[in-house]
Protein backbone atom coordinates (compact mmCIF):
# COMPACT_ATOMS: atom_id res chain seq x y z
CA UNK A 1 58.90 4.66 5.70
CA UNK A 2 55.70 4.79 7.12
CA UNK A 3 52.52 2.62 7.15
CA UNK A 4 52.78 0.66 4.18
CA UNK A 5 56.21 -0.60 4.92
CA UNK A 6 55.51 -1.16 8.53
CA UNK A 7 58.45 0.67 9.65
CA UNK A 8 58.33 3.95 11.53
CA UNK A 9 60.80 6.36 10.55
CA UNK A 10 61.56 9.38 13.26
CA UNK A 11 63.77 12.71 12.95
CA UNK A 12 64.87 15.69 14.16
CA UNK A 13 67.86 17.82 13.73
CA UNK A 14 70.55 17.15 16.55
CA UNK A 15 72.63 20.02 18.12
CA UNK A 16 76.30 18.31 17.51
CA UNK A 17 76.16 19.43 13.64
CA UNK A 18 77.26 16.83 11.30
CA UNK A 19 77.86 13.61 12.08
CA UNK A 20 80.17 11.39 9.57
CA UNK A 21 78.31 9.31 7.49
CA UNK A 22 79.58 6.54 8.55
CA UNK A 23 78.01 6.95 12.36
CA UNK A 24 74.67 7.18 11.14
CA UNK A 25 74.92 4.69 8.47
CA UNK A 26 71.31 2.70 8.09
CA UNK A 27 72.87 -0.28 10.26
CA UNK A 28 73.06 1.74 13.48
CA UNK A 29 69.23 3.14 12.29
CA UNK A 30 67.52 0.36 11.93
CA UNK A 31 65.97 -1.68 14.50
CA UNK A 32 63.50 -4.50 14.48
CA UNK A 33 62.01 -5.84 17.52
CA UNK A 34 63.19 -9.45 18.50
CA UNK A 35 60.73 -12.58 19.27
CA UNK A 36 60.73 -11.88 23.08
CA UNK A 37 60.12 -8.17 22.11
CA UNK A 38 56.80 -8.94 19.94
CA UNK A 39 56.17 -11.54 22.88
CA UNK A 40 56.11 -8.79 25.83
CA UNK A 41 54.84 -6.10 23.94
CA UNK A 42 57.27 -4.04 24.45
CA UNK A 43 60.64 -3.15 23.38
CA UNK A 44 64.02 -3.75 26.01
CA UNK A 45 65.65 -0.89 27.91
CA UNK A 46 68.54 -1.83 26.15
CA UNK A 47 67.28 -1.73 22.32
CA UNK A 48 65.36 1.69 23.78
CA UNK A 49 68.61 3.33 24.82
CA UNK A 50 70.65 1.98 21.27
CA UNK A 51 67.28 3.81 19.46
CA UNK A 52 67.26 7.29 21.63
CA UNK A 53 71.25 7.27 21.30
CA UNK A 54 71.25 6.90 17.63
CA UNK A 55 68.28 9.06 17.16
CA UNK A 56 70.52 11.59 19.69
CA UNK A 57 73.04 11.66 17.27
CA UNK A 58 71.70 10.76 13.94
CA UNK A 59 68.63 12.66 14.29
CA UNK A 60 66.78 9.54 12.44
CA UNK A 61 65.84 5.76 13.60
CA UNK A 62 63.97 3.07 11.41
CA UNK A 63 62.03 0.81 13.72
CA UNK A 64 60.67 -1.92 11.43
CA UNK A 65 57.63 -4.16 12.19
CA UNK A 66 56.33 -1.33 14.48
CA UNK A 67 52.81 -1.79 13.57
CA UNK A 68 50.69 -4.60 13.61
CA UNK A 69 50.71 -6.16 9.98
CA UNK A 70 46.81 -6.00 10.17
CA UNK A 71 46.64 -2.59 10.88
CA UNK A 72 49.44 -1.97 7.92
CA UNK A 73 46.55 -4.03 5.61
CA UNK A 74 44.11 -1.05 6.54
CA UNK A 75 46.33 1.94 6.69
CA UNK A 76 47.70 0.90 2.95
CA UNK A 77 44.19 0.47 1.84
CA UNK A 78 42.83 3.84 3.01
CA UNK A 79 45.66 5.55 2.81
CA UNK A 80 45.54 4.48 -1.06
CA UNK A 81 41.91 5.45 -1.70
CA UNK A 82 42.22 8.94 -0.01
CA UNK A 83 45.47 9.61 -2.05
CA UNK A 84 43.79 8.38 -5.17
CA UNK A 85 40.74 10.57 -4.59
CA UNK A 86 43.58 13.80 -4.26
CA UNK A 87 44.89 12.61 -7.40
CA UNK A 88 41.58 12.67 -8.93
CA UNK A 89 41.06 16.33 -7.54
CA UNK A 90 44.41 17.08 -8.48
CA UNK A 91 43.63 16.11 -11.81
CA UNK A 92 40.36 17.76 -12.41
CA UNK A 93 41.35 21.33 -10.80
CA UNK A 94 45.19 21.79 -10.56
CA UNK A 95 45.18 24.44 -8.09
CA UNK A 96 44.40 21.53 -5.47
CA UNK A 97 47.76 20.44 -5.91
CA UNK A 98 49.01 22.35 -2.97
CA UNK A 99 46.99 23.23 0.06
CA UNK A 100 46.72 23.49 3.94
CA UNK A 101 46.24 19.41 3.26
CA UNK A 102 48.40 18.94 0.61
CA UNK A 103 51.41 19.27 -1.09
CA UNK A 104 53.95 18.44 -4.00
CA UNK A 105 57.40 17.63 -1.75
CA UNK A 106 59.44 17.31 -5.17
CA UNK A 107 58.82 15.04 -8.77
CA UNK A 108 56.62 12.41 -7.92
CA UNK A 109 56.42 12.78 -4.07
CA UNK A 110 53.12 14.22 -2.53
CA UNK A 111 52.21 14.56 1.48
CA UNK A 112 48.63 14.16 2.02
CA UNK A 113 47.03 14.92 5.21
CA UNK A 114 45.04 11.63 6.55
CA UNK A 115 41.16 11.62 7.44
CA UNK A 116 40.92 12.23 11.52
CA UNK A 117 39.21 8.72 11.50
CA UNK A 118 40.62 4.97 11.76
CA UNK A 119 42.64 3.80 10.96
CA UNK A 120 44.47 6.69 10.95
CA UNK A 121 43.09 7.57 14.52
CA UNK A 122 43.85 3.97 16.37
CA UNK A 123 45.62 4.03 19.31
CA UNK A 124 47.06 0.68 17.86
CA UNK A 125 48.64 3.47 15.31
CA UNK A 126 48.89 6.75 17.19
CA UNK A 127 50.26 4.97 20.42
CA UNK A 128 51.72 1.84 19.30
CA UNK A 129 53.76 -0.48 22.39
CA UNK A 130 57.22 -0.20 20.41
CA UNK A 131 56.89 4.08 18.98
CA UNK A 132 55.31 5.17 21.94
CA UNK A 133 57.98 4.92 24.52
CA UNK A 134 60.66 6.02 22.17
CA UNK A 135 58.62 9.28 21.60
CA UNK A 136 58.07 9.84 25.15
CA UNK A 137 61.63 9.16 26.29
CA UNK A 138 63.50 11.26 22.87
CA UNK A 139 61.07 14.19 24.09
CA UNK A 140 60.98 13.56 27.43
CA UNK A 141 57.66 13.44 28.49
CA UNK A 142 54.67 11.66 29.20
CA UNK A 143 52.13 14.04 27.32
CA UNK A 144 52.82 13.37 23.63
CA UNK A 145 50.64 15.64 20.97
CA UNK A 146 49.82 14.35 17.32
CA UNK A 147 49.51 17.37 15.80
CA UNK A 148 49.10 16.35 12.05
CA UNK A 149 48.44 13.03 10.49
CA UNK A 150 49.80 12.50 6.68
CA UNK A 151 51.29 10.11 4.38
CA UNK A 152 53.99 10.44 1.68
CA UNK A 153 53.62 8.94 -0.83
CA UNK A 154 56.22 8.42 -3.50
CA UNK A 155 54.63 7.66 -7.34
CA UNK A 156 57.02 5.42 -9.58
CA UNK A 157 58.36 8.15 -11.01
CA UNK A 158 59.97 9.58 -8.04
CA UNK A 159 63.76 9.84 -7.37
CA UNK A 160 65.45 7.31 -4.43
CA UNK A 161 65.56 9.84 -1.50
CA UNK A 162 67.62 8.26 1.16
CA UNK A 163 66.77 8.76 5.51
CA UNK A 164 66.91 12.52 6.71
CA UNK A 165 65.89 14.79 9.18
CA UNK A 166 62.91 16.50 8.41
CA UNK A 167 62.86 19.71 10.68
CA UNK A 168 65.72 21.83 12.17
CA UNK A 169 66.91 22.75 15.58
CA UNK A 170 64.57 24.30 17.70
CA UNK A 171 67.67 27.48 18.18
CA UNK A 172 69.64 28.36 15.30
CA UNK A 173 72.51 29.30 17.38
CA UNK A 174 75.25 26.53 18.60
CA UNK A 175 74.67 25.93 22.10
CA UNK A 176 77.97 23.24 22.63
CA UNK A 177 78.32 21.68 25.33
CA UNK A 178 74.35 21.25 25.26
CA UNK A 179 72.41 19.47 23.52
CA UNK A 180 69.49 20.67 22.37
CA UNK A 181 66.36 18.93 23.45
CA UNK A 182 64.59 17.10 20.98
CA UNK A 183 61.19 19.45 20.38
CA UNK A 184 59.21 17.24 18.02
CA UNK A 185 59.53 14.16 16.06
CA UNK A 186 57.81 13.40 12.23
CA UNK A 187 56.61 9.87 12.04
């Protein structure tokens, strides 16, 4: 998920190990904000709680509609033309493939790192009324750092890849009772 869909998809790896499938099955992932959500701007303590609980445990959320579909427009569009033009690099000197901005993730699926410009730069984007407070609250803090802007995108050829985490724990020892604090989030 991402900006062509209009859904924001988050992750990390939780501390409680494995979950069951069934627990973090997409229907306690997903969220869409309501009518009276879109008409406030903002999402509900309630709905916020459901996401950082699931996220808590699941280590993954899919907020859809999170982005303004105008903004979506533009983010497909240039997203599009700088992918194509890494194709095109790609193409005519195949060491380009994978860099410190790019990279093959597996058959058909490339991460591209985006322009530091708008659209990719709007705060309509980078601190949108229904992400932002979930990051702040599932890393508890105010001060929230984008540290890298890319897009993956996924060429027909592709396999289905289902929702997953995409970093681990920040300690790689089991700290139960604890939970371990949530120390970045890819969206």
């Amino acid at each position: 998920a991402g900006a062509a869909s209009g859904a924001a998809a988050a992750s990390r790896e939780g501390s409680r190990g494995r979950i069951a499938a069934a627990d973090c099955g997409e229907r306690r992932l997903r969220f869409k904000p309501s009518v009276d959500d879109l008409d406030m701007g903002l999402l509900t303590a309630e709905k916020l709680d459901r996401m950082i609980s699931a996220f808590e445990d699941c280590g993954v959320i899919i907020l859809e509609n999170a982005f303004d579909e105008d903004l979506v427009e533009r983010l497909a569009e240039e997203t599009e033309a700088h992918f194509q033009k890494y194709l095109d690099d790609m193409n005519k000197d195949p060491s380009k493939e994978n860099t410190t901005r790019s990279g093959r993730r597996s058959q058909g699926r490339y991460e591209v790192k985006a322009p530091l410009r708008k659209p990719f730069t709007d705060s309509a984007f980078v601190a949108a009324p229904f992400t932002l407070p979930f990051l702040q609250q599932a890393l508890g803090t105010r001060r929230i750092e984008v540290d890298t802007l890319s897009s993956v995108t996924s060429l027909a050829s592709a396999p289905a890849q289902h929702w997953h985490r995409d970093a681990g724990a920040l300690f790689d020892f089991d700290l139960r009772p604890l939970r371990q604090p949530a120390h970045g989030v890819v969206v």
